[in-house]
Protein backbone atom coordinates (compact mmCIF):
# COMPACT_ATOMS: atom_id res chain seq x y z
CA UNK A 1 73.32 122.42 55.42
CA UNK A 2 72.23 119.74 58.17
CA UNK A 3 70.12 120.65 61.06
CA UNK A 4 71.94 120.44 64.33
CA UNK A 5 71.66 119.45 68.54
CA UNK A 6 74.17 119.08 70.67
CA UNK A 7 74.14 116.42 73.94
CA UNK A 8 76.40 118.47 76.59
CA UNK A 9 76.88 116.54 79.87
CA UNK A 10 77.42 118.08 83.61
CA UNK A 11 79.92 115.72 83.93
CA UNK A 12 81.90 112.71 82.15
CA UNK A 13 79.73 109.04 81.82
CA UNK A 14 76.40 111.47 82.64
CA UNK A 15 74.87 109.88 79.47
CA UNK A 16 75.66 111.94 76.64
CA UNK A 17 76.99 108.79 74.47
CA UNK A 18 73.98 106.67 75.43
CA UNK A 19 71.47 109.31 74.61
CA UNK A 20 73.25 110.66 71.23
CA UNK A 21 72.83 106.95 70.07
CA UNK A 22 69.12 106.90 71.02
CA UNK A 23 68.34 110.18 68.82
CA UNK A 24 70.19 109.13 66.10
CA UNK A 25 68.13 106.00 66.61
CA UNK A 26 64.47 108.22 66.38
CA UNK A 27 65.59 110.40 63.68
CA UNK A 28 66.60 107.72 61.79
CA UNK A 29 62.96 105.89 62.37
CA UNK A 30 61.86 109.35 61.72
CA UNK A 31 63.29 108.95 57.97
CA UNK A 32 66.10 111.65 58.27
CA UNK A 33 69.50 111.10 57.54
CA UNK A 34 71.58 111.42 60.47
CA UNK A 35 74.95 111.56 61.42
CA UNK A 36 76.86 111.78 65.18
CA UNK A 37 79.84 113.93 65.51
CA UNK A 38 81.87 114.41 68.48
CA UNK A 39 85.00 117.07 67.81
CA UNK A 40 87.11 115.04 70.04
CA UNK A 41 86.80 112.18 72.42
CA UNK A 42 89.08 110.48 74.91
CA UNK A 43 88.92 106.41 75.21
CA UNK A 44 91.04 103.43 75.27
CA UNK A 45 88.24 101.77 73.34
CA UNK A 46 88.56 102.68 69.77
CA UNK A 47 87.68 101.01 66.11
CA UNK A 48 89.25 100.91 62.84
CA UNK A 49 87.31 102.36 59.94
CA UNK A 50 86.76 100.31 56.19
CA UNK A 51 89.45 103.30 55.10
CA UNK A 52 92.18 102.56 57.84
CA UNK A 53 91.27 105.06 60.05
CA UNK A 54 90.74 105.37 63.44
CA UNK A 55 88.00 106.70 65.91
CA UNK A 56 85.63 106.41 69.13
CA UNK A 57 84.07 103.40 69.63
CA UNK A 58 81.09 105.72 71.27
CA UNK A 59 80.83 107.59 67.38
CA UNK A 60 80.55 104.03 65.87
CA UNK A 61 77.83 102.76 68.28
CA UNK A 62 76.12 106.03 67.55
CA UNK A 63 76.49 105.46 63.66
CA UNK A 64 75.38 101.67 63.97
CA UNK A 65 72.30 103.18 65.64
CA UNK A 66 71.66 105.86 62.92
CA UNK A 67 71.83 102.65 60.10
CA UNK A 68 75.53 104.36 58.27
CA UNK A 69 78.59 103.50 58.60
CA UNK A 70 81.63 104.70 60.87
CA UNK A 71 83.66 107.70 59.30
CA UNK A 72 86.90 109.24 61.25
CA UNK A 73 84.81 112.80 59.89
CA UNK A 74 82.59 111.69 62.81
CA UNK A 75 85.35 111.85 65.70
CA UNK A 76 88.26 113.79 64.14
CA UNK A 77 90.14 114.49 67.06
CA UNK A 78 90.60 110.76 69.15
CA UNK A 79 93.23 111.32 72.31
CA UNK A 80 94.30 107.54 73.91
CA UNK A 81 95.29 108.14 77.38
CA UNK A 82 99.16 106.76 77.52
CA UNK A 83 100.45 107.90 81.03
CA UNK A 84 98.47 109.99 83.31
CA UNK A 85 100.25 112.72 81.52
CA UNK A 86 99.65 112.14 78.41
CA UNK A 87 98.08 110.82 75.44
CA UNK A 88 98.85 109.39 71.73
CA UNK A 89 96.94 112.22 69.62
CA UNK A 90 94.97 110.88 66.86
CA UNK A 91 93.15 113.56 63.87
CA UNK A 92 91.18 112.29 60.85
CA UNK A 93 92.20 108.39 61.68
CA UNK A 94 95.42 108.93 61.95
CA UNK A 95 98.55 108.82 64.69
CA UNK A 96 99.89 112.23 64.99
CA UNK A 97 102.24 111.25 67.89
CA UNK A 98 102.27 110.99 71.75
CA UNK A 99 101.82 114.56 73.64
CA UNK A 100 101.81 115.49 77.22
CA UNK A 101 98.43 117.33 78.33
CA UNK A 102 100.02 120.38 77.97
CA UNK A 103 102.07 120.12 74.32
CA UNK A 104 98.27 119.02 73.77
CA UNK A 105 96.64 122.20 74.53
CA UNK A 106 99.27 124.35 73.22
CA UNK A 107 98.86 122.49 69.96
CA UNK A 108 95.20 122.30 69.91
CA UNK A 109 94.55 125.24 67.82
CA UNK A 110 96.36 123.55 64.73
CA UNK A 111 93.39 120.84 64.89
CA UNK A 112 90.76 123.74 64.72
CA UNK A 113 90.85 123.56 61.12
CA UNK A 114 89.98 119.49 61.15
CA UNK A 115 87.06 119.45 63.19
CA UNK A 116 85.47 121.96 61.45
CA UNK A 117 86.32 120.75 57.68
CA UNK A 118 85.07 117.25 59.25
CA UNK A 119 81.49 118.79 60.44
CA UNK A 120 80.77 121.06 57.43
CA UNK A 121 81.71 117.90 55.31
CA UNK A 122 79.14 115.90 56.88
CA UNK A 123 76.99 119.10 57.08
CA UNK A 124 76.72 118.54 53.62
CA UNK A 125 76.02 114.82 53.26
CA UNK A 126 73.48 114.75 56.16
CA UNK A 127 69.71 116.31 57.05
CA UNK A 128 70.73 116.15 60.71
CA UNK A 129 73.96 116.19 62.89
CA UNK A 130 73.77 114.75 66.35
CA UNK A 131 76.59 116.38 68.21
CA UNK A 132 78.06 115.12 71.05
CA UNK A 133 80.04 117.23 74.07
CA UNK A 134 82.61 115.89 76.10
CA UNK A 135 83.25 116.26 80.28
CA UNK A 136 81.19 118.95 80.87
CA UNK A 137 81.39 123.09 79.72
CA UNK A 138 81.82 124.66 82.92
CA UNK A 139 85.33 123.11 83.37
CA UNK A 140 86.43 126.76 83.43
CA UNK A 141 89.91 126.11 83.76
CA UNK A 142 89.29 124.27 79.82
CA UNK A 143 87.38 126.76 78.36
CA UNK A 144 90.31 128.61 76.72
CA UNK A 145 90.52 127.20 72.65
CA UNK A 146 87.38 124.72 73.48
CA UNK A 147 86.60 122.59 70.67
CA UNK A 148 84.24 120.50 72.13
CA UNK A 149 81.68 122.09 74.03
CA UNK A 150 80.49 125.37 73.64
CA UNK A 151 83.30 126.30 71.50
CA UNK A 152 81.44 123.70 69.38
CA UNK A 153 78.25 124.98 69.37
CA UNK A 154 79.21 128.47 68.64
CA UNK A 155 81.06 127.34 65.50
CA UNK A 156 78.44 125.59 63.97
CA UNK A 157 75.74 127.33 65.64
CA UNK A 158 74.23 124.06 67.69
CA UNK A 159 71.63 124.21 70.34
CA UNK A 160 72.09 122.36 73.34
CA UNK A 161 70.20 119.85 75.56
CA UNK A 162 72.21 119.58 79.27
CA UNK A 163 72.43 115.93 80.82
CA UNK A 164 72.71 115.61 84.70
CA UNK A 165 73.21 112.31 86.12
CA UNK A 166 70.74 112.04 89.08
CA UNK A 167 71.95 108.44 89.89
CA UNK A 168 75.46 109.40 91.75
CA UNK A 169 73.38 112.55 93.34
CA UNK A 170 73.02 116.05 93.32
CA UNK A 171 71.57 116.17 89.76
CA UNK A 172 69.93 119.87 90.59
CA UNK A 173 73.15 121.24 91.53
CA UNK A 174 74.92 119.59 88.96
CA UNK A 175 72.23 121.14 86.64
CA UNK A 176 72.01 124.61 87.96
CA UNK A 177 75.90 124.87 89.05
CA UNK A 178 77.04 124.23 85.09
CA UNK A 179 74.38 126.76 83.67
CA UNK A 180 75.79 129.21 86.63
CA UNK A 181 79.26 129.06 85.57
CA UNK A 182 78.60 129.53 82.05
CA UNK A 183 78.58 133.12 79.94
CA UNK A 184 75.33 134.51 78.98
CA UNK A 185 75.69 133.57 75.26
CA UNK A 186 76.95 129.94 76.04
CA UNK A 187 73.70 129.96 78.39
CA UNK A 188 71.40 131.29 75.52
CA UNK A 189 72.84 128.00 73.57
CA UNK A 190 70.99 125.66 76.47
CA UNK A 191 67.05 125.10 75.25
CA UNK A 192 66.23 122.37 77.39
CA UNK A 193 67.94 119.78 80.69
CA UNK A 194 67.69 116.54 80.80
CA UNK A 195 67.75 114.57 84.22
CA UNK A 196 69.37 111.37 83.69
CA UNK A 197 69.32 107.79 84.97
CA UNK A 198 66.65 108.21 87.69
CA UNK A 199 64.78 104.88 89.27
CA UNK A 200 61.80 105.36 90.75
CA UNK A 201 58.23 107.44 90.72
CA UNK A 202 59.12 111.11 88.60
CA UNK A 203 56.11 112.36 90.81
CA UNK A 204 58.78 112.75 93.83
CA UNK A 205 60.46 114.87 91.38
CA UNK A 206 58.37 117.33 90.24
CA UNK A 207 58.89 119.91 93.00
CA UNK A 208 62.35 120.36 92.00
CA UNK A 209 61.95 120.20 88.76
CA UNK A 210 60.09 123.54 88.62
CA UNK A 211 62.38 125.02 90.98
CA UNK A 212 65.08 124.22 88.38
CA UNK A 213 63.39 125.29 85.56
CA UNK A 214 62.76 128.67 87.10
CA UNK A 215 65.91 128.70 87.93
CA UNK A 216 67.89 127.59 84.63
CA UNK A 217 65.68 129.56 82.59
CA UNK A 218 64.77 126.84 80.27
CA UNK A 219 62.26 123.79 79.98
CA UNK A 220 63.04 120.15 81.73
CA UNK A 221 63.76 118.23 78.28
CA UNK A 222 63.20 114.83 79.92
CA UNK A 223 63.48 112.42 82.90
CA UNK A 224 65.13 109.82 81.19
CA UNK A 225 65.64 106.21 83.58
CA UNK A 226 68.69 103.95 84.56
CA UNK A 227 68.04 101.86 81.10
CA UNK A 228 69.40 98.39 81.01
CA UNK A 229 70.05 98.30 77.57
CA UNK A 230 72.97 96.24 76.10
CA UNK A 231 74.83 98.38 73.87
CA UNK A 232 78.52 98.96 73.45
CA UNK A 233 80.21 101.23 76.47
CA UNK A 234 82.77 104.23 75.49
CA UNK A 235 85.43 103.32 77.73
CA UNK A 236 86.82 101.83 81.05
CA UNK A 237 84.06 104.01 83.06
CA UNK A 238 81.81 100.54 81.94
CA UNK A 239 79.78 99.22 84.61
CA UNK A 240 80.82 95.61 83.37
CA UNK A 241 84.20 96.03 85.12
CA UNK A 242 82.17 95.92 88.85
CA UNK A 243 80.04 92.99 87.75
CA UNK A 244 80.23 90.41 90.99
CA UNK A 245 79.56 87.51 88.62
CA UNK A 246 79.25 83.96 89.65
CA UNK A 247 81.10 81.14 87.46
CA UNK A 248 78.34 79.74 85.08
CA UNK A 249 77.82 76.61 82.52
CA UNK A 250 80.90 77.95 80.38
CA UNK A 251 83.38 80.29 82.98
CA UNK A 252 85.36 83.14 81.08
CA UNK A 253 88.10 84.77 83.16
CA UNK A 254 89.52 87.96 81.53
CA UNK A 255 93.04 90.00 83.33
CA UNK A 256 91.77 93.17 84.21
CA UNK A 257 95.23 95.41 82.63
CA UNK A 258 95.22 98.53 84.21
CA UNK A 259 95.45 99.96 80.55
CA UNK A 260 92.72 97.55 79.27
CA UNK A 261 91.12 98.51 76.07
CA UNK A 262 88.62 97.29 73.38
CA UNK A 263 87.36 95.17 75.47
CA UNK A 264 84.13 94.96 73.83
CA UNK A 265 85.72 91.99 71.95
CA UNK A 266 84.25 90.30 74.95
CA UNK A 267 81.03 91.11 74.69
CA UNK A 268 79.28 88.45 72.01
CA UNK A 269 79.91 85.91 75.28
CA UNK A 270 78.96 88.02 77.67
CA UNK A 271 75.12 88.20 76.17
CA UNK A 272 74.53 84.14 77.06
CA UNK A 273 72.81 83.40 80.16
CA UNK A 274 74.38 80.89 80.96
CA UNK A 275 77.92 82.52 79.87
CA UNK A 276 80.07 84.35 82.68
CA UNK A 277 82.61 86.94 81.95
CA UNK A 278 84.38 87.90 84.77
CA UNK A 279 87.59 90.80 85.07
CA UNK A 280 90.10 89.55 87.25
CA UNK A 281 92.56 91.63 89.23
CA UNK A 282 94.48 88.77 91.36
CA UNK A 283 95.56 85.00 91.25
CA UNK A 284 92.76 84.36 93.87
CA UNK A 285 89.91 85.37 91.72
CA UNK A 286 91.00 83.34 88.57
CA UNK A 287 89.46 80.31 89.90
CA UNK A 288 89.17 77.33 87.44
CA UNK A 289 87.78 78.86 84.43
CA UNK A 290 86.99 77.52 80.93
CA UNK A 291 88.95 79.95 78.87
CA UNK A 292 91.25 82.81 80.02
CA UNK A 293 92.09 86.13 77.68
CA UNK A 294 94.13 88.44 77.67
CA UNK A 295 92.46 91.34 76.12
CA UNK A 296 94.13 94.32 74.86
CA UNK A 297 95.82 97.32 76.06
CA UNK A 298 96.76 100.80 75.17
CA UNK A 299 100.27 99.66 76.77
CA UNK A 300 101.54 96.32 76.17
CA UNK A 301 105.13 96.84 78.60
CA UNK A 302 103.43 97.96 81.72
CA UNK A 303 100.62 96.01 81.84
CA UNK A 304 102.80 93.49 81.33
CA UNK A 305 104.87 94.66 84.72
CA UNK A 306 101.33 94.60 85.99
CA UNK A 307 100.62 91.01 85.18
CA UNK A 308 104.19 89.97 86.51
CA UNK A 309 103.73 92.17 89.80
CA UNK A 310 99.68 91.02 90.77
CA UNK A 311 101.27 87.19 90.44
CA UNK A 312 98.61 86.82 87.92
CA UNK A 313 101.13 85.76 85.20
CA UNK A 314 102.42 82.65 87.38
CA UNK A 315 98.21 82.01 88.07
CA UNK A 316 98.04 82.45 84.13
CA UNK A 317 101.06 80.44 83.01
CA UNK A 318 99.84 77.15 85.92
CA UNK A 319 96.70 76.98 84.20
CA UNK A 320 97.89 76.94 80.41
CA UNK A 321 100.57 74.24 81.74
CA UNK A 322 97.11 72.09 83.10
CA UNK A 323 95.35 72.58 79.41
CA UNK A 324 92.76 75.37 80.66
CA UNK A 325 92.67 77.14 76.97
CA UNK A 326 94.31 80.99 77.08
CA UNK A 327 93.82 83.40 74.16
CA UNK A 328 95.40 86.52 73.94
CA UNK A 329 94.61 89.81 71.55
CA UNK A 330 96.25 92.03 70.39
CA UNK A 331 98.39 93.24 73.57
CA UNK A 332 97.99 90.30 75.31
CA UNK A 333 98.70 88.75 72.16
CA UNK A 334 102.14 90.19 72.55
CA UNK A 335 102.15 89.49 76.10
CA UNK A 336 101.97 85.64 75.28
CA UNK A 337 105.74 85.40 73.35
CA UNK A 338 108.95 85.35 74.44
CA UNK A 339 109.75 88.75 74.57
CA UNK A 340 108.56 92.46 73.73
CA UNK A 341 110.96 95.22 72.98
CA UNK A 342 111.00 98.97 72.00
CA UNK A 343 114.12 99.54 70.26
CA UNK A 344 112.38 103.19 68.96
CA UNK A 345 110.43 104.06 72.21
CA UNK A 346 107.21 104.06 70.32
CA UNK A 347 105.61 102.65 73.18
CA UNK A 348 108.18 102.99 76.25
CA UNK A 349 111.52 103.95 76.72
CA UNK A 350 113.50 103.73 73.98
CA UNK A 351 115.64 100.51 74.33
CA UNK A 352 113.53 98.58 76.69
CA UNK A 353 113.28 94.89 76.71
CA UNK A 354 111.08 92.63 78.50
CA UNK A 355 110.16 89.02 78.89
CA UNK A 356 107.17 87.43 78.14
CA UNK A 357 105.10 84.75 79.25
CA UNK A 358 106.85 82.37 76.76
CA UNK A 359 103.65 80.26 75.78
CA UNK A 360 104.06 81.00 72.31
CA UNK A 361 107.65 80.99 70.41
CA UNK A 362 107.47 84.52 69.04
CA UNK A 363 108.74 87.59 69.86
CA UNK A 364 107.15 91.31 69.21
CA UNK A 365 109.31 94.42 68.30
CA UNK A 366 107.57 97.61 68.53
CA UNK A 367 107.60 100.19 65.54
CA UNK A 368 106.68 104.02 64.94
CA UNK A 369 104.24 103.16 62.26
CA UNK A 370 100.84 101.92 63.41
CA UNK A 371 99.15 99.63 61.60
CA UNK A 372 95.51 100.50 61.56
CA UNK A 373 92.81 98.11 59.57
CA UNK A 374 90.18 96.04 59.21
CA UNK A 375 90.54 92.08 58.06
CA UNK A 376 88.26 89.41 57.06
CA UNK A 377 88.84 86.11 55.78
CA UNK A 378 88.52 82.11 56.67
CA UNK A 379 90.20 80.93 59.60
CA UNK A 380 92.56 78.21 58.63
CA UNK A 381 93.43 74.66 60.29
CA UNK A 382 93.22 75.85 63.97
CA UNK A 383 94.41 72.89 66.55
CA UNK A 384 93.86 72.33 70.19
CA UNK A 385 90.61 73.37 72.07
CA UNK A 386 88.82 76.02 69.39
CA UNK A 387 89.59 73.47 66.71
CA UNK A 388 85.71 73.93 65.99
CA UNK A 389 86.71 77.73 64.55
CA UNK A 390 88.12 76.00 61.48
CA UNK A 391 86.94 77.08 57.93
CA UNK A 392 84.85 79.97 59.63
CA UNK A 393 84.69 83.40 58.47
CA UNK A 394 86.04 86.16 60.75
CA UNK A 395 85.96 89.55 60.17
CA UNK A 396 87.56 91.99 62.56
CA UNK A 397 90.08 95.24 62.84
CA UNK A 398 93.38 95.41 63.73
CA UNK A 399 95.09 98.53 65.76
CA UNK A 400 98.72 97.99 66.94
CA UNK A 401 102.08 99.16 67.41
CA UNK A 402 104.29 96.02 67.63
CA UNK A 403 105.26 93.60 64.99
CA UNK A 404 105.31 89.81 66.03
CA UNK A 405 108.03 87.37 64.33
CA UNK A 406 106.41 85.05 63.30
CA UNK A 407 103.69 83.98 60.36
CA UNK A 408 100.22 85.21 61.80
CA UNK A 409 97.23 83.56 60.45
CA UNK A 410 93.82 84.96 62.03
CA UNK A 411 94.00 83.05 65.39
CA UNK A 412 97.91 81.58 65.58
CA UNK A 413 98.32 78.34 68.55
CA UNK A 414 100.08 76.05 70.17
CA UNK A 415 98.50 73.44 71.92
CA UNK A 416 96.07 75.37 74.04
CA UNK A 417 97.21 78.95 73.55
CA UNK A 418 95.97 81.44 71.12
CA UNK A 419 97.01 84.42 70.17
CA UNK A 420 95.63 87.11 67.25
CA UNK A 421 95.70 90.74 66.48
CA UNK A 422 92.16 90.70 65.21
CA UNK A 423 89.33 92.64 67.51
CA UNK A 424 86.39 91.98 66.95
CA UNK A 425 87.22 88.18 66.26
CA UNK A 426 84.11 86.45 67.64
CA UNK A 427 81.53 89.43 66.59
CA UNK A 428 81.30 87.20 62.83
CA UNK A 429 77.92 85.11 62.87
CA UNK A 430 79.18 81.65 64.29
CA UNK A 431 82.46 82.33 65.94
CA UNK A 432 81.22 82.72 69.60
CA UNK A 433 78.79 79.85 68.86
CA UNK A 434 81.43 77.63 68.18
CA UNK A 435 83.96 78.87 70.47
CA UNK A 436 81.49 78.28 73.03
CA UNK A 437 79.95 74.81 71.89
CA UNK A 438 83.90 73.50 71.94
CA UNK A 439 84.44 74.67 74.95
CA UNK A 440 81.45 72.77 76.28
CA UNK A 441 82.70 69.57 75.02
CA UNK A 442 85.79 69.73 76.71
CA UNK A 443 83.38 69.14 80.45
CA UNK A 444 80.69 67.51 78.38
CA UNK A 445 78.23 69.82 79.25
CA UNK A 446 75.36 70.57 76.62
CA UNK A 447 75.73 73.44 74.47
CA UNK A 448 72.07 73.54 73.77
CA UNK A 449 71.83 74.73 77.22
CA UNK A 450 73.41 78.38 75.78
CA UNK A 451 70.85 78.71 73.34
CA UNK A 452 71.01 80.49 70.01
CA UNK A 453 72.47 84.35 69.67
CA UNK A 454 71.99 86.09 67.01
CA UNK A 455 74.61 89.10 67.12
CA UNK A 456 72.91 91.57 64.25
CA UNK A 457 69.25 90.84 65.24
CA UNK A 458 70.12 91.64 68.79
CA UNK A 459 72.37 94.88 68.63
CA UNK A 460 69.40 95.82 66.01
CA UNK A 461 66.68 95.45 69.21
CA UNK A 462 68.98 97.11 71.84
CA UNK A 463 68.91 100.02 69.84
CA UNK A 464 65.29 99.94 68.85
CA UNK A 465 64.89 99.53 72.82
CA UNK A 466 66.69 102.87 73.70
CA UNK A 467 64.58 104.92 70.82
CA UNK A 468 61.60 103.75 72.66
CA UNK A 469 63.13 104.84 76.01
CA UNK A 470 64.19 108.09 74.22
CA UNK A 471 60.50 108.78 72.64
CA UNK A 472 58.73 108.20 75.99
CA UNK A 473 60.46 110.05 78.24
CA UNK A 474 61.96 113.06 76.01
CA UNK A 475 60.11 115.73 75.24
CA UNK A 476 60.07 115.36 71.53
CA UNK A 477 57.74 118.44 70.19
CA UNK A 478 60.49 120.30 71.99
CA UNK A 479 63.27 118.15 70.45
CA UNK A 480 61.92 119.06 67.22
CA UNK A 481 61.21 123.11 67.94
CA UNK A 482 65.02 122.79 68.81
CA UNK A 483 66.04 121.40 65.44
CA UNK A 484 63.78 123.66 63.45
CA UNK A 485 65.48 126.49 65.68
CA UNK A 486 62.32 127.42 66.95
CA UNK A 487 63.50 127.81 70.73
């Protein structure tokens, strides 16, 4: 049976994700095989498994890190925010239905039996389990049939290292309040706290970090600093969304949905220097950009509204009419036809209808079925703008709801709107490249000016990056005590 630590957090985005990837990342270096596991995770930003299933995008960047690949054992229990209310319910990969918070938590102790069949399984497959918590474990009100925090841990007997998040303040009170609040066994479970995301001299800190070590009980794990690394974010929380970025050589303007998700299918542009992405809210920030998406949403009928109501689908629709290039995926895909309906309510109400932005002749029909995969092939004759994508290989996954009438190759057109259900599209060596170079054509600008990107090599040295952030400034004799169950 695998060795075990658990990553609990004082707080949701205090780092857990970020520093789960960077042990998996040293144990792997290490030699050991290791495998992340978070019992259940909330995000917009999911990915589709070789198998069909579906899971966290933070368990995937976590696996990527640890050199295996992404298994729904690794995230059994995946909840996609819906309404404020409510979420669709995801276990092992697959749709179990959409459930107010509190059908949720009444129902939450038939999932019990998946998340632990899904550790032990991996238990048996792996020398280490990186286990990640979720929110934090003194959410008191929660801790009734937890699962993923100290529930957790006492089912599969984890230690814990606590993250506090020092950057938005009052990391020794964050620190010290959750250990408070917790019972004396769940407190036994903590060997170590981690302060997270500082900037600056940790000589300033030392003061208090004695005081809270005498006060916690247990050893200060690590200062670990505000890293800059460029890996894959969990969910809208991303930092990318409050970027003030100026319009560059090649000027990408992307409609901020409310509901937006996967939008790391963005992110092989966004890692050019001379590349801007930039999320848009209103018709006054759109500018005159080189390529405008649509990305994709967890709710294709209200964002929609959205885009109606913020008069970004008249700024939208002007531009495509003056030959700026528009691509939408997946939801905005959807978005781009004539019309989207929910006969079934799969989605929305049951009967709803609603125009689209009528730049492609298709409509989409939502059914109760989701289709959940991943695609590769050769992208056929495309026209227009990207005609440089032709005879490429994609590969990509696809996670939707709605059907669209009409014959969908990889990346469907006309004239200079695009449309496909792929994410993950321009991740395949080449795609951004010549997405890019075409697009620099079209204001004859250079495209050696870009430069060369290569996608693998450089997710490969981000997360070499954060194991050497993770070695230096965690205490890793006591890491290792911890895993031997020596603390």
């Amino acid at each position: 049976m695998a060795k075990n630590i658990m990553i609990q957090g004082t707080m949701s985005n205090a780092g857990k994700s970020l520093l789960a990837a960077g042990l998996c990342r040293v144990l792997r270096q290490d030699g050991y095989k290791v495998a992340p596991f978070k019992s259940q995770n909330m995000a917009l930003n999911s990915f589709i498994t070789a198998d069909g299933g579906e899971m966290g995008r933070a368990q995937v960047v976590q696996a990527e890190a640890a050199g295996i690949s992404p298994d729904v054992r690794m995230n059994p229990i995946l909840l996609k925010p819906t309404t404020d209310m409510g979420s669709q319910v995801i276990v092992n990969g697959a749709v179990q239905g959409n459930m107010r918070a509190m059908e949720y938590y009444r129902r939450k102790p038939e999932f019990f039996p998946a998340v632990r069949e899904a550790y032990e399984s991996l238990a048996a497959e792996y020398d280490v389990i990186v286990i990640e918590g979720a929110g934090s474990p003194a959410e008191i009100n929660l801790k009734r049939d937890d699962i993923v925090n100290m529930g957790l841990a006492k089912l599969v007997d984890a230690p814990v290292l606590l993250v506090g998040d020092i950057d938005r303040g009052g990391v020794f009170a964050q620190l010290y309040g959750t250990v408070a609040l917790l019972e004396p066994e769940e407190r036994a479970r903590i060997k170590g706290v981690v302060v997270n995301k500082f900037r600056g001299d940790r000589a300033i800190l030392e003061p208090g970090l004695k005081q809270l070590e005498a006060l916690c009980g247990v050893p200060v794990a690590g200062v670990m600093p505000y890293l800059h690394v460029d890996i894959d974010d969990e969910d809208s929380l991303s930092d990318r969304f409050a970027r003030d970025t100026a319009a560059k050589l090649i000027d990408i303007a992307v409609a901020k949905l409310p509901r937006i998700s996967n939008f790391t299918d963005l992110a092989p542009f966004e890692r050019y220097e001379n590349v801007s992405v930039r999320y848009v809210t209103a018709p006054r920030d759109l500018g005159a950009p080189d390529l405008i998406v649509l990305p994709g949403t967890k709710s294709t009928i209200e964002d929609l509204r959205w885009l109606r109501q913020s008069g970004l689908e008249a700024a939208v629709k002007r531009a495509a009419s003056e030959g700026t290039p528009v691509v939408g995926i997946c939801g905005g895909y959807q978005m781009l036809g004539r019309s989207v309906s929910d006969p079934e309510g799969a989605e929305a109400a049951a009967g709803t209808v609603i125009a689209g932005l009528g730049l492609l002749d298709m409509e989409t029909v939502f059914r109760g079925e989701k289709v959940q995969t991943q695609t590769r092939g050769v992208f056929g004759a495309v026209e227009g703008p990207l005609a440089a994508l032709s005879g490429l290989a994609y590969e990509g996954y696809e996670i939707h709801m709605g059907r669209s009438r009409e014959l969908r190759p990889a990346l469907t057109g006309r004239g200079n709107v695009y449309g496909t259900y792929i994410h993950g599209l321009f991740d395949a060596p080449g795609t951004a490249e010549a997405a890019l170079d075409a697009l620099c054509r079209r204001k004859d600008a250079d495209p050696s000016q870009l430069g060369s990107f290569d996608v693998h090599a450089y997710r490969e040295q981000q997360y070499d990056l954060l194991a050497d952030a993770v070695r230096e400034n965690l205490d890793m004799a006591l890491v290792a005590r911890i895993l031997e169950k020596a603390v």
